[in-house]
Protein backbone atom coordinates (compact mmCIF):
# COMPACT_ATOMS: atom_id res chain seq x y z
CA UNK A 1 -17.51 -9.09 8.19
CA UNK A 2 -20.70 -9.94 10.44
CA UNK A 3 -23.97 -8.50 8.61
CA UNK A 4 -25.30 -8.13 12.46
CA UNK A 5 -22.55 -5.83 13.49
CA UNK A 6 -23.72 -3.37 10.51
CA UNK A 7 -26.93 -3.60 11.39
CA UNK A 8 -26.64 -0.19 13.94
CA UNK A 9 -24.45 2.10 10.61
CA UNK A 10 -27.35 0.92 8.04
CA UNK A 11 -29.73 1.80 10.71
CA UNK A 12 -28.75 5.04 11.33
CA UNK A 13 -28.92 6.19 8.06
CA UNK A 14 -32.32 4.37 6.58
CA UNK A 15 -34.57 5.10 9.06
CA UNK A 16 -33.96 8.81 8.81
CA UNK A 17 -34.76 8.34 5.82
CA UNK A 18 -37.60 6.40 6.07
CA UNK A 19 -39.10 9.00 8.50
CA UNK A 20 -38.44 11.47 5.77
CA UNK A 21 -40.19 9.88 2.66
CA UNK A 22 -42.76 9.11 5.13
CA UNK A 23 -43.38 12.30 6.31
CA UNK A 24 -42.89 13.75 2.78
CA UNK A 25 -45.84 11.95 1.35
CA UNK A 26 -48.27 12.34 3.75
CA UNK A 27 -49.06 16.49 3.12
CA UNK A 28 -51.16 15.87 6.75
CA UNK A 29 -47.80 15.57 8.96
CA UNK A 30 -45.88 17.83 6.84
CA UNK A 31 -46.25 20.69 8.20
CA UNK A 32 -44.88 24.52 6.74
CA UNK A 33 -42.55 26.38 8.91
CA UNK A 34 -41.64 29.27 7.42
CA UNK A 35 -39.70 30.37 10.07
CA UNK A 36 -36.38 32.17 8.53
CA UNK A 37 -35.48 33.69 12.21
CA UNK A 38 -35.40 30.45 13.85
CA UNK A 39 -33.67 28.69 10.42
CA UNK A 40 -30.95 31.46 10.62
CA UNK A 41 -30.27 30.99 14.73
CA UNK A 42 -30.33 26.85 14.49
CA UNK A 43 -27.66 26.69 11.48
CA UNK A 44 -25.84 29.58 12.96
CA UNK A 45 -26.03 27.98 16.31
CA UNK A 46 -24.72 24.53 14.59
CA UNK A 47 -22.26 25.80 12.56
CA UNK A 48 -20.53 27.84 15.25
CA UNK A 49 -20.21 24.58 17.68
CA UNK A 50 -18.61 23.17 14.51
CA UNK A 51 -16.46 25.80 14.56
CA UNK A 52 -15.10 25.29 18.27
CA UNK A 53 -15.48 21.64 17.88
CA UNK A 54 -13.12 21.96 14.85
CA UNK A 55 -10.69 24.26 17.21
CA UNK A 56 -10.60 21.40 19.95
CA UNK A 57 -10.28 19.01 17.39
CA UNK A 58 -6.94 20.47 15.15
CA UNK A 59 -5.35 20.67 18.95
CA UNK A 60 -6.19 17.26 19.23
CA UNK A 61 -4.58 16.28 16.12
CA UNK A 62 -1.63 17.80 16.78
CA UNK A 63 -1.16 16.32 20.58
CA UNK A 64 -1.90 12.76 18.95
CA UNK A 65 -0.18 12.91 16.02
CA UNK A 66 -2.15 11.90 13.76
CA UNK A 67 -2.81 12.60 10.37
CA UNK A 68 -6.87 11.29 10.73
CA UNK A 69 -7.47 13.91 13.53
CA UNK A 70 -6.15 16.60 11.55
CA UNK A 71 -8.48 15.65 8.64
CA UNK A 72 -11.37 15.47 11.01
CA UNK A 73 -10.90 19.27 11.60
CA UNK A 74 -10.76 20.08 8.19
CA UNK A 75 -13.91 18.51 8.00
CA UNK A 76 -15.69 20.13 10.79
CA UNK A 77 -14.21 23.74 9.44
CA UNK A 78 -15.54 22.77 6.21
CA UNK A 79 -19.15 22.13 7.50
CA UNK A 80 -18.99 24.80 9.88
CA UNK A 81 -17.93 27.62 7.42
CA UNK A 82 -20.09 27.02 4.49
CA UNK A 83 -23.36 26.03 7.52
CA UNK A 84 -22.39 29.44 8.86
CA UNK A 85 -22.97 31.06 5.15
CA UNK A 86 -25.94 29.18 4.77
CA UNK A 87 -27.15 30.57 8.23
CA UNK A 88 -26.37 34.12 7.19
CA UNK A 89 -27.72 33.92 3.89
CA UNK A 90 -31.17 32.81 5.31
CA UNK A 91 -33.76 33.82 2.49
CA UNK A 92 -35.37 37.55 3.64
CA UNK A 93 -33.60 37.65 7.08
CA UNK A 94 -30.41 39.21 6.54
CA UNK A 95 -30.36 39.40 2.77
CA UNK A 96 -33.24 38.54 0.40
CA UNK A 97 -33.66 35.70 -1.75
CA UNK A 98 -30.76 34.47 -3.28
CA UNK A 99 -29.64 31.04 -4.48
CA UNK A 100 -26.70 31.30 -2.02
CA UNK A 101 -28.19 28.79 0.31
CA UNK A 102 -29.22 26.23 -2.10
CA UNK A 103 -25.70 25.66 -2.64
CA UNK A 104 -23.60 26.47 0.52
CA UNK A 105 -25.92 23.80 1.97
CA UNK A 106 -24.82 20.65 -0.06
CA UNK A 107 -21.22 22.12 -0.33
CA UNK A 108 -21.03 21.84 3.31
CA UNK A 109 -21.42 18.36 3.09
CA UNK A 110 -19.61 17.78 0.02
CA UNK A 111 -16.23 19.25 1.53
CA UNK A 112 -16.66 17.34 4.91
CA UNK A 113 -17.05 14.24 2.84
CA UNK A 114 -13.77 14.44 1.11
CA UNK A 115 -11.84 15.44 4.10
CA UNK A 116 -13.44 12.71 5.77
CA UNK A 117 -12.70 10.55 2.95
CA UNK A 118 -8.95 11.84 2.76
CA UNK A 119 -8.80 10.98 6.61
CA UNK A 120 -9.72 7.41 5.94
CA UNK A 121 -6.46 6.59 3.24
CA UNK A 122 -3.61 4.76 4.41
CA UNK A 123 -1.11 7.53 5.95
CA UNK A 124 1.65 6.69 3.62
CA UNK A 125 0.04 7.91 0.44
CA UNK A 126 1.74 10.56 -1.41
CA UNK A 127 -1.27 12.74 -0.91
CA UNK A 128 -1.15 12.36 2.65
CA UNK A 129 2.20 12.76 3.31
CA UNK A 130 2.26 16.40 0.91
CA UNK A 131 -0.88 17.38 3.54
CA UNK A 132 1.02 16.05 6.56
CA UNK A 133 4.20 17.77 6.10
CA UNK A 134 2.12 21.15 5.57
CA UNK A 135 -0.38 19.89 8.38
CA UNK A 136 0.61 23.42 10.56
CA UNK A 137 -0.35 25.75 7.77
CA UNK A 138 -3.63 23.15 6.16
CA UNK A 139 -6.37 24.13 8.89
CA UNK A 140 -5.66 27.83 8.84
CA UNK A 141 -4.91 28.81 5.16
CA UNK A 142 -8.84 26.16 4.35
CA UNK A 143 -10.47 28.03 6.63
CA UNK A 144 -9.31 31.26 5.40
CA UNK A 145 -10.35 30.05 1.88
CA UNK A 146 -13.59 28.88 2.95
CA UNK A 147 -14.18 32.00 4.36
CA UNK A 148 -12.94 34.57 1.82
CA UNK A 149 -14.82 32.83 -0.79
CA UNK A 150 -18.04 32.68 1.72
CA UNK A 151 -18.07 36.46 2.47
CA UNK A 152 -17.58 36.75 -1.09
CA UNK A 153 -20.45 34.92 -1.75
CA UNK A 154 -22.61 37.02 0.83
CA UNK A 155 -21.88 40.19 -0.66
CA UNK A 156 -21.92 39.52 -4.49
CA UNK A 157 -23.76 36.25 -4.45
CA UNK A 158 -25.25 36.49 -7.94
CA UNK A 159 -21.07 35.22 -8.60
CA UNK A 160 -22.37 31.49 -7.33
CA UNK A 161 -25.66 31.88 -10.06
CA UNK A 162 -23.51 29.36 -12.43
CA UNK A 163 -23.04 27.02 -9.24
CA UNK A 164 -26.58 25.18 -9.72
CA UNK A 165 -26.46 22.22 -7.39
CA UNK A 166 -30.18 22.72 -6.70
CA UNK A 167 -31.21 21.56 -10.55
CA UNK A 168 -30.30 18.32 -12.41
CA UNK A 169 -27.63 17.19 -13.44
CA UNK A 170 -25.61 18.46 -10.85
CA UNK A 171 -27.64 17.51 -7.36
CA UNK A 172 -27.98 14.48 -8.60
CA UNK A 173 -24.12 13.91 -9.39
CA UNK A 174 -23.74 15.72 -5.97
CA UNK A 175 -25.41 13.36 -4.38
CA UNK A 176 -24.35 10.26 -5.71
CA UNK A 177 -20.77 11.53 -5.00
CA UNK A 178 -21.90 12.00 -1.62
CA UNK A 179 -23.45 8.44 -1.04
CA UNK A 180 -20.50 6.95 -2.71
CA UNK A 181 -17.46 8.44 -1.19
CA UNK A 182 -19.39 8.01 2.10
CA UNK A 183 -20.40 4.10 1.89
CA UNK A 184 -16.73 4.08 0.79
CA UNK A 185 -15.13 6.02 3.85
CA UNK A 186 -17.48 4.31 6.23
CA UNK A 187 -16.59 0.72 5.11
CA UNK A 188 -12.85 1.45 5.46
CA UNK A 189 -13.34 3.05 8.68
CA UNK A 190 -16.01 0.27 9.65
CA UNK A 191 -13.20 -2.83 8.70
CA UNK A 192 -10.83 -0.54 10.60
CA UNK A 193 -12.73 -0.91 14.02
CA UNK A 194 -13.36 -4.28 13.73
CA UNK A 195 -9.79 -4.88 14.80
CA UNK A 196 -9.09 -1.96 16.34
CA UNK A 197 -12.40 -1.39 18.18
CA UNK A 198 -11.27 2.64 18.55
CA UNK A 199 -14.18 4.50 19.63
CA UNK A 200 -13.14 7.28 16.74
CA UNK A 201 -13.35 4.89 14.15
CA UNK A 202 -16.99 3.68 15.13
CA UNK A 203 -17.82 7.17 15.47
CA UNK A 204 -17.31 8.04 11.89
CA UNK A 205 -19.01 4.78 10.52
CA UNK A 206 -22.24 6.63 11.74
CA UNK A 207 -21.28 10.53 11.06
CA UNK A 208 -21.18 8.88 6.81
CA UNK A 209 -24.54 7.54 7.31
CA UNK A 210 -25.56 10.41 8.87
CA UNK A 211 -24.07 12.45 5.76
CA UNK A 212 -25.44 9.78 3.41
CA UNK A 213 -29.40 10.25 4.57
CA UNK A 214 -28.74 14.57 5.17
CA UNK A 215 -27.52 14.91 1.71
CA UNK A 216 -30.57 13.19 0.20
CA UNK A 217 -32.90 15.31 2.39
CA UNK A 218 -31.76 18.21 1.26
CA UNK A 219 -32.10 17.23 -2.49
CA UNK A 220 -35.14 15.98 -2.37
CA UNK A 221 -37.00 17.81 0.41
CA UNK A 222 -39.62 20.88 0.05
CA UNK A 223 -37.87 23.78 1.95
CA UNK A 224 -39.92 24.88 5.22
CA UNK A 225 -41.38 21.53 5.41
CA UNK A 226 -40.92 19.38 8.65
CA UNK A 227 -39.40 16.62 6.57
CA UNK A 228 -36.92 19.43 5.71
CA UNK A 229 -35.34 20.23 8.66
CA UNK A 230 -34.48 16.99 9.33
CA UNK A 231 -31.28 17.01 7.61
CA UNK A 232 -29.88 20.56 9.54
CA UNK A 233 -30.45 17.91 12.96
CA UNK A 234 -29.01 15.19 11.16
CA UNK A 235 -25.73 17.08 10.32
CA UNK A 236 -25.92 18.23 14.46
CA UNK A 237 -25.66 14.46 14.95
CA UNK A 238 -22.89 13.65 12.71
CA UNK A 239 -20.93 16.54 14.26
CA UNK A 240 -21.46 15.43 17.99
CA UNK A 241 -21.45 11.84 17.45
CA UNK A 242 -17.24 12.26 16.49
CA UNK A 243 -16.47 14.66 19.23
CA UNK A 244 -17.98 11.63 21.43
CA UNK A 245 -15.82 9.38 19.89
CA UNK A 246 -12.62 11.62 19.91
CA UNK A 247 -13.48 12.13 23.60
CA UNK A 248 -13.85 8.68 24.08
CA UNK A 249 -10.44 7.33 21.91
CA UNK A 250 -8.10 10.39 23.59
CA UNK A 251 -9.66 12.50 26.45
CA UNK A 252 -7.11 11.75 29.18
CA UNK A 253 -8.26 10.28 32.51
CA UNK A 254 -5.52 12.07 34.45
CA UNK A 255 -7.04 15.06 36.54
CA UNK A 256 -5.92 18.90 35.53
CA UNK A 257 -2.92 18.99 38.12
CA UNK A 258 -1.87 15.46 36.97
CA UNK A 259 -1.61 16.38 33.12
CA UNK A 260 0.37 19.62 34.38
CA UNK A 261 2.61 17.90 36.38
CA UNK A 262 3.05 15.39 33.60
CA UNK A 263 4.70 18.36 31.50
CA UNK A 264 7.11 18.72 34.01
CA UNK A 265 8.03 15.52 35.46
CA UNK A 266 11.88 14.16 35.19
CA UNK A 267 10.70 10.26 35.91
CA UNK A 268 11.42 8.32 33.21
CA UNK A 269 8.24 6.41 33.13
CA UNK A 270 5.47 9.31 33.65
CA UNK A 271 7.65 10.71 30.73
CA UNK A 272 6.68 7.62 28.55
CA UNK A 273 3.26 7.26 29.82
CA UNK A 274 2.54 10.90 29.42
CA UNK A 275 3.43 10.71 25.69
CA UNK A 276 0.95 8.03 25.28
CA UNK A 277 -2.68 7.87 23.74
CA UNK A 278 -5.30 5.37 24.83
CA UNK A 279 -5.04 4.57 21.14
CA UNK A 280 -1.52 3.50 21.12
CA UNK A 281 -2.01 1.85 25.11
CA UNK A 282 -4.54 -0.63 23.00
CA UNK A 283 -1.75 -1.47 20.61
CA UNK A 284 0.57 -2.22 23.34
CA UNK A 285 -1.35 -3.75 25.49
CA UNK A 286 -2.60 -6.28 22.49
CA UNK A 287 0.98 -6.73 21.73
CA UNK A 288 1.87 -7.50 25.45
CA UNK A 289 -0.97 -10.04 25.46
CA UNK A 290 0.77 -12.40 22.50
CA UNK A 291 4.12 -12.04 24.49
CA UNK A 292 4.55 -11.19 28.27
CA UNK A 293 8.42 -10.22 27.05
CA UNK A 294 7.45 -7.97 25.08
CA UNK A 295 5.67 -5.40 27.83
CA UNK A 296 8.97 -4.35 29.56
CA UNK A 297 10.71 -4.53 26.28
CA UNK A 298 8.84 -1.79 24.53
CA UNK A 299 8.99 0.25 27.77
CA UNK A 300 12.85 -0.07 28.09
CA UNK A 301 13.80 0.16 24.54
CA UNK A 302 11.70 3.26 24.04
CA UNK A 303 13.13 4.90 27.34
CA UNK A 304 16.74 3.80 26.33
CA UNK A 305 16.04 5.31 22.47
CA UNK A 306 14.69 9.06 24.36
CA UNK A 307 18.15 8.78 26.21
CA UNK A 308 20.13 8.40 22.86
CA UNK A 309 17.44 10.71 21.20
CA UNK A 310 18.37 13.57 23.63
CA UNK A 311 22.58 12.69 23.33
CA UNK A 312 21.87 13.40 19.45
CA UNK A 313 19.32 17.07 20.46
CA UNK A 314 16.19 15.76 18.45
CA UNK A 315 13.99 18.31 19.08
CA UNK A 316 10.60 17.78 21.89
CA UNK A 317 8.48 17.13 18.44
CA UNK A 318 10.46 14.39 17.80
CA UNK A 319 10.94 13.06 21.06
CA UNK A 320 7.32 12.49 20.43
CA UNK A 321 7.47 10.92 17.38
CA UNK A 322 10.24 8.76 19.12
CA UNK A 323 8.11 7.44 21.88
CA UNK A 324 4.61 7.18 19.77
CA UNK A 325 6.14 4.73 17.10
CA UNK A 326 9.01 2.48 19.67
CA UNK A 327 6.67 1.85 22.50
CA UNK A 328 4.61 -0.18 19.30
CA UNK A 329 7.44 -1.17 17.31
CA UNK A 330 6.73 -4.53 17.95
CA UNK A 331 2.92 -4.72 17.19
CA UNK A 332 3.65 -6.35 14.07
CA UNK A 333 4.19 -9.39 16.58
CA UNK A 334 -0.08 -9.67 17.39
CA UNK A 335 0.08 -11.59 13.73
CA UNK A 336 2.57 -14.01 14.48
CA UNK A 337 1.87 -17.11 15.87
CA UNK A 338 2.49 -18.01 19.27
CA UNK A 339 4.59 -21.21 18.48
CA UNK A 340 6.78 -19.03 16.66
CA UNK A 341 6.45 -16.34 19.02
CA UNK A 342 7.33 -18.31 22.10
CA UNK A 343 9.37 -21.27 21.33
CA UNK A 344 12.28 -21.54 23.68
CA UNK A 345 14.76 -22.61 21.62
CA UNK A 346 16.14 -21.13 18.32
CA UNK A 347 14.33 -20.99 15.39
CA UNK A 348 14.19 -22.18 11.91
CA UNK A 349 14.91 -20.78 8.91
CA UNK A 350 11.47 -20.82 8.10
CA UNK A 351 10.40 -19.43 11.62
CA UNK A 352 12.60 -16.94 11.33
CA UNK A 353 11.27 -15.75 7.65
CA UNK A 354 7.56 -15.49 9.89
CA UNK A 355 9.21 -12.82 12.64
CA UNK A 356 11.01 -11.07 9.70
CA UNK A 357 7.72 -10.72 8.70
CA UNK A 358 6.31 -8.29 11.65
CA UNK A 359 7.82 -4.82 11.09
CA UNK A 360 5.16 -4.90 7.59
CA UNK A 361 2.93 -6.38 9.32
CA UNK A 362 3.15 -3.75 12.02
CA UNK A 363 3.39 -1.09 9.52
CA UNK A 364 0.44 -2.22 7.84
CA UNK A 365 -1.63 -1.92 10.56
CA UNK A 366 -0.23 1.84 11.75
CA UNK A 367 -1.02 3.55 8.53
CA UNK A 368 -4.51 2.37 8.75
CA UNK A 369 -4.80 4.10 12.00
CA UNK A 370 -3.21 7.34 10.69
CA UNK A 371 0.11 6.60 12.26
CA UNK A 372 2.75 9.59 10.61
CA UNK A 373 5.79 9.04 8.60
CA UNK A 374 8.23 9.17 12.05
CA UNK A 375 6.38 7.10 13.53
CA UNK A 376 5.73 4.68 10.97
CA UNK A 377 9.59 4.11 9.93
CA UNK A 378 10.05 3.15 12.99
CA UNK A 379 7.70 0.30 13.20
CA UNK A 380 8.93 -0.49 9.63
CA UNK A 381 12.73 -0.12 10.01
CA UNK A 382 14.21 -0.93 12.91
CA UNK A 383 15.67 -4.01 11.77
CA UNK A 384 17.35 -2.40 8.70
CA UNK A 385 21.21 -2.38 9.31
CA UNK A 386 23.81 0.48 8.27
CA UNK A 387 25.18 -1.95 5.78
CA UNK A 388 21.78 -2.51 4.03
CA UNK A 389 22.10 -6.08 5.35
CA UNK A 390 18.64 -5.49 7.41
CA UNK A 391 15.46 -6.69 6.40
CA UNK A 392 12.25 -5.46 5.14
CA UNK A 393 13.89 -3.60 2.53
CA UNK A 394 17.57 -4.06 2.47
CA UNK A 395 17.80 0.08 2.99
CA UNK A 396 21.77 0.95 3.87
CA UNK A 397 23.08 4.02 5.72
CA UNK A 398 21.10 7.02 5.77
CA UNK A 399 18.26 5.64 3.83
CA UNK A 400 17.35 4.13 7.08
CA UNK A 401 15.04 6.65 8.71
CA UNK A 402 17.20 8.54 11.75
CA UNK A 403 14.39 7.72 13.97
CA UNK A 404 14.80 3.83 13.00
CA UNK A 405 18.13 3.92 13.31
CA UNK A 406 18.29 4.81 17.23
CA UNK A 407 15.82 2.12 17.97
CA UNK A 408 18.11 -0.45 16.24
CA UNK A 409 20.41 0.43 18.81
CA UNK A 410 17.97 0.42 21.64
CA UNK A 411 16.30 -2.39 20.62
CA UNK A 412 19.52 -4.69 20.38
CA UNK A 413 21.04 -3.24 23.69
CA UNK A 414 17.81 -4.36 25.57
CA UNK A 415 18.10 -7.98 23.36
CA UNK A 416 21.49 -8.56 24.98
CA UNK A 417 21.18 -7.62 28.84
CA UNK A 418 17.47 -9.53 28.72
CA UNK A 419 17.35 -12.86 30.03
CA UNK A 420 16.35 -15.45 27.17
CA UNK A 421 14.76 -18.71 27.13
CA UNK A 422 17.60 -20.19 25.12
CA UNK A 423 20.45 -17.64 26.68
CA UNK A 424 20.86 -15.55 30.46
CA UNK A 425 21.27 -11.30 30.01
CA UNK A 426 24.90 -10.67 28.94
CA UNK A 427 26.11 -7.48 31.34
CA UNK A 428 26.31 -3.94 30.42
CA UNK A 429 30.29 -4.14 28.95
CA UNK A 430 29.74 -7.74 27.01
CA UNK A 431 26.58 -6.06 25.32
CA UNK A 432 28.21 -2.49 24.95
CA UNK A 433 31.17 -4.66 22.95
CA UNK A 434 28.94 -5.97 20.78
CA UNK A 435 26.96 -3.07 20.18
CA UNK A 436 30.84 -0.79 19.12
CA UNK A 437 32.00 -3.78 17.52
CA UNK A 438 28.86 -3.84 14.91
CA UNK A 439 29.17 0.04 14.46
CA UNK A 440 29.64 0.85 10.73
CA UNK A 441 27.60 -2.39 9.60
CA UNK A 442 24.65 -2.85 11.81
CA UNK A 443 24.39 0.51 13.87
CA UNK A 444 24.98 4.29 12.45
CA UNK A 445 28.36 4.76 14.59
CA UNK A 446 26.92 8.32 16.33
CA UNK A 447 24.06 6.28 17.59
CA UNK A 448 25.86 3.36 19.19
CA UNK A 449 28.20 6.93 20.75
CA UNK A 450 25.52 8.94 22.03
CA UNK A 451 24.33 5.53 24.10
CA UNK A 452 27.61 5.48 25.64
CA UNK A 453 27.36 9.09 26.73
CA UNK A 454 24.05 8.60 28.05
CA UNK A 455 25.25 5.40 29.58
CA UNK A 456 28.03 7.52 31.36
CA UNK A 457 25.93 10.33 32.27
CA UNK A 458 23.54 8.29 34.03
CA UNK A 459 24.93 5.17 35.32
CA UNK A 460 21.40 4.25 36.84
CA UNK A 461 20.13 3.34 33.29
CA UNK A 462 22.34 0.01 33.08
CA UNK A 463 21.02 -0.81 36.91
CA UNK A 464 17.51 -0.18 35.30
CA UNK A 465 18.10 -2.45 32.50
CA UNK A 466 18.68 -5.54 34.19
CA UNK A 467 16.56 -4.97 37.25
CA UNK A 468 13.81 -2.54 37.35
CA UNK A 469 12.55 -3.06 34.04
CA UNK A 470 11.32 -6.57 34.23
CA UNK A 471 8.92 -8.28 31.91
CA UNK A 472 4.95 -7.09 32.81
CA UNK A 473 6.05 -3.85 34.24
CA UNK A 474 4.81 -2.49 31.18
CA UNK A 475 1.19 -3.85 31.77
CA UNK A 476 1.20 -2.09 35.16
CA UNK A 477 2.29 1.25 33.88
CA UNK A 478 -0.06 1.34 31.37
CA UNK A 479 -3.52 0.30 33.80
């Protein structure tokens, strides 16, 4: 890792700092605002852009799919909530004095750390599959929570008297959670966007520093004093500085009437393009880059897999799923090399062990990037076989995922009736022969079926296959 390139993360949460412990101890430029109106309309104020930020955001997640986005929510909601109680319970505004602020404060950060924390895990971890398969019900039943046990807190708050994170020991185990889990999160995120270089990603290498430097404010600062407030603008920052990035990694540049007649459209291409992030555009685009092949590949084998997809009635979610993981299913590829890659005739056993290699190697990479289960056993098994044959894993009938299983047959199809350096396309019947002769051993039998039937139904597709779809249309659709 470059020490330059973290110059702008350590930045960003030092000098903050700095500006505080200077400030701090010189009593002269320290002033005392005592200003409890203007404390309770500035965290209110915050906390309730959280809120709608956090709104935007869980939409977000769920249009992307994926697992990080949702956790960003949580983490907004959780720092909007418990800033909202510490607005409300503003000492001698609303209520008097009461130690309800000293601790919905640090809270506040403490819960967006470990959702921010949780978002930053590989996407395959038990943990985060148990949240992802409950990811509809997460965002409302926390925020319910946080705010039951908030209004609770306003109305009896001598309940929180035990909750002392104001007093050592516990501010200062608060806070060295805080720096830790944080330095942790934004080095994972930070290693992340090195290769990735998603906007998102950089964005929440500075929202941890920002968290880092706001959390040691607030337990060491004088309350009222202009070194004080710096941590309520600090926590603004960390909350606009992700909605930049989310804008930036996923805001569409398609105008209103283009995104609604996206939802509509029976082209097979807008339908592909439509279902794609800028995110996952990166990932094929880098992909097309090793291997100019590859570009019309992923486009036909991921429209070809949405016509056997709607032959078998997977519902719209997973038609989603479906396109998001087989328009990358070959990203594992960026890692090999190009000799291997590219060499016209046929390969080794030993090259053929390194292209073996790319559907972990893919897979890898997509759970980094909070990639979901669908999508991810796609990348990871379409080579499997029905006979457990297949590689990575050897997996045999319907331990293949179902999702993995149509893009074996998509995937092979487009194989066949391509044009090779070391072979010319076989036609639509040689291929189809192949594909019902290997049904039982390398293809799920209703898979290979419901091609034919979408073969029949729409005799274009096998015109499309060996003329439209040429190699580097891809690159064009995706500009």
């Amino acid at each position: 890792m470059n020490a330059r390139s973290l110059l702008g993360p350590l930045a960003a949460s030092i000098l903050p700092y700095v500006a505080f412990v200077v400030l701090s101890r010189n009593p002269g430029w320290d002033g005392l605002f005592v200003l409890p109106g203007a404390h309770f309309y500035i965290v209110s104020s915050v906390a309730l852009l959280a809120l709608i930020v956090a709104g935007f955001v869980a939409v977000a997640g769920r249009r992307v799919r994926n697992i990080k986005v949702s956790f960003l929510a949580l983490s907004f909601v959780s720092l909007a909530v418990l800033f909202m109680v510490h607005g409300l319970s503003t000492p001698n505004f609303l209520i008097g004095a009461t130690p309800l602020p000293k601790i919905s404060a640090p809270l506040s950060v403490i819960f967006a750390t470990v959702w921010l924390w949780l978002s930053s895990w590989r996407s395959d971890h038990p943990l985060i599959r148990f949240f992802s398969c409950r990811e509809r019900l997460l965002l409302p039943l926390w925020t319910v929570l946080l705010a039951l046990a908030g209004l609770i807190g306003l109305l009896r708050p001598e309940i929180v008297d035990f909750i002392r994170l104001d007093v050592h020991p516990l501010n200062s185990s608060a806070t060295l959670f805080v720096i830790v889990v944080n330095i942790v999160t934004g080095y994972r995120y930070y290693r992340s966007y090195l290769y990735s270089r998603f906007p998102l990603e950089l964005a929440i290498v500075y929202s941890t520093a920002w968290l880092i430097a706001a959390q040691l404010i607030m337990t060491q600062g004088t309350v009222w004093r202009s070194s004080w407030w710096l941590y309520h603008f600090l926590l603004l920052a960390a909350m606009v500085v992700v909605l930049f990035g989310l804008y930036r990694q996923y805001a569409s540049r398609r105008s209103l009437t283009g995104a609604i007649k996206g939802l509509f459209t029976t082209d097979p291409v807008e339908r592909i393009t439509n279902a794609l992030q800028p995110s996952v555009r990166a990932l094929m685009l880098a992909t097309e880059s090793k291997d100019t092949y590859t570009a019309g590949h992923n486009f036909r084998v991921t429209l070809y897999a949405l016509k056997i997809a709607e032959q078998l009635q997977l519902r719209p979610e997973q038609l989603r799923a479906l396109v998001g993981g087989t328009i990358v299913h070959d990203v594992g590829k960026i890692e090999t090399p190009d000799a291997v890659l590219n060499k016209p005739g046929r390969l080794t056993p030993e090259e053929r062990t390194i292209i073996e290699e790319h559907p972990v190697r893919g897979y890898e990479m997509c759970r980094n990037l909070g990639f979901m289960e669908e999508e991810l056993g796609i990348i990871r098994s379409h080579h499997e076989k029905w006979n457990g044959e297949g590689y990575p894993d050897r997996l045999a009938g319907e331990e293949i995922p179902r999702m993995a299983r149509i893009v074996a047959v998509a995937d092979v199809y487009d194989a066949l009736t391509s044009n090779r350096a070391y072979r010319p396309a076989m036609s639509h019947e040689d291929a189809m022969a192949i594909l019902n002769a290997s049904k039982g051993t390398h293809f799920e039998p209703a898979c290979v079926e419901a091609w034919e039937r979408a073969c029949q139904a729409e005799p274009e597709m096998i015109r499309e296959g060996s003329t439209m779809w040429e190699p580097g249309f891809g690159r064009s659709a995706l500009a």
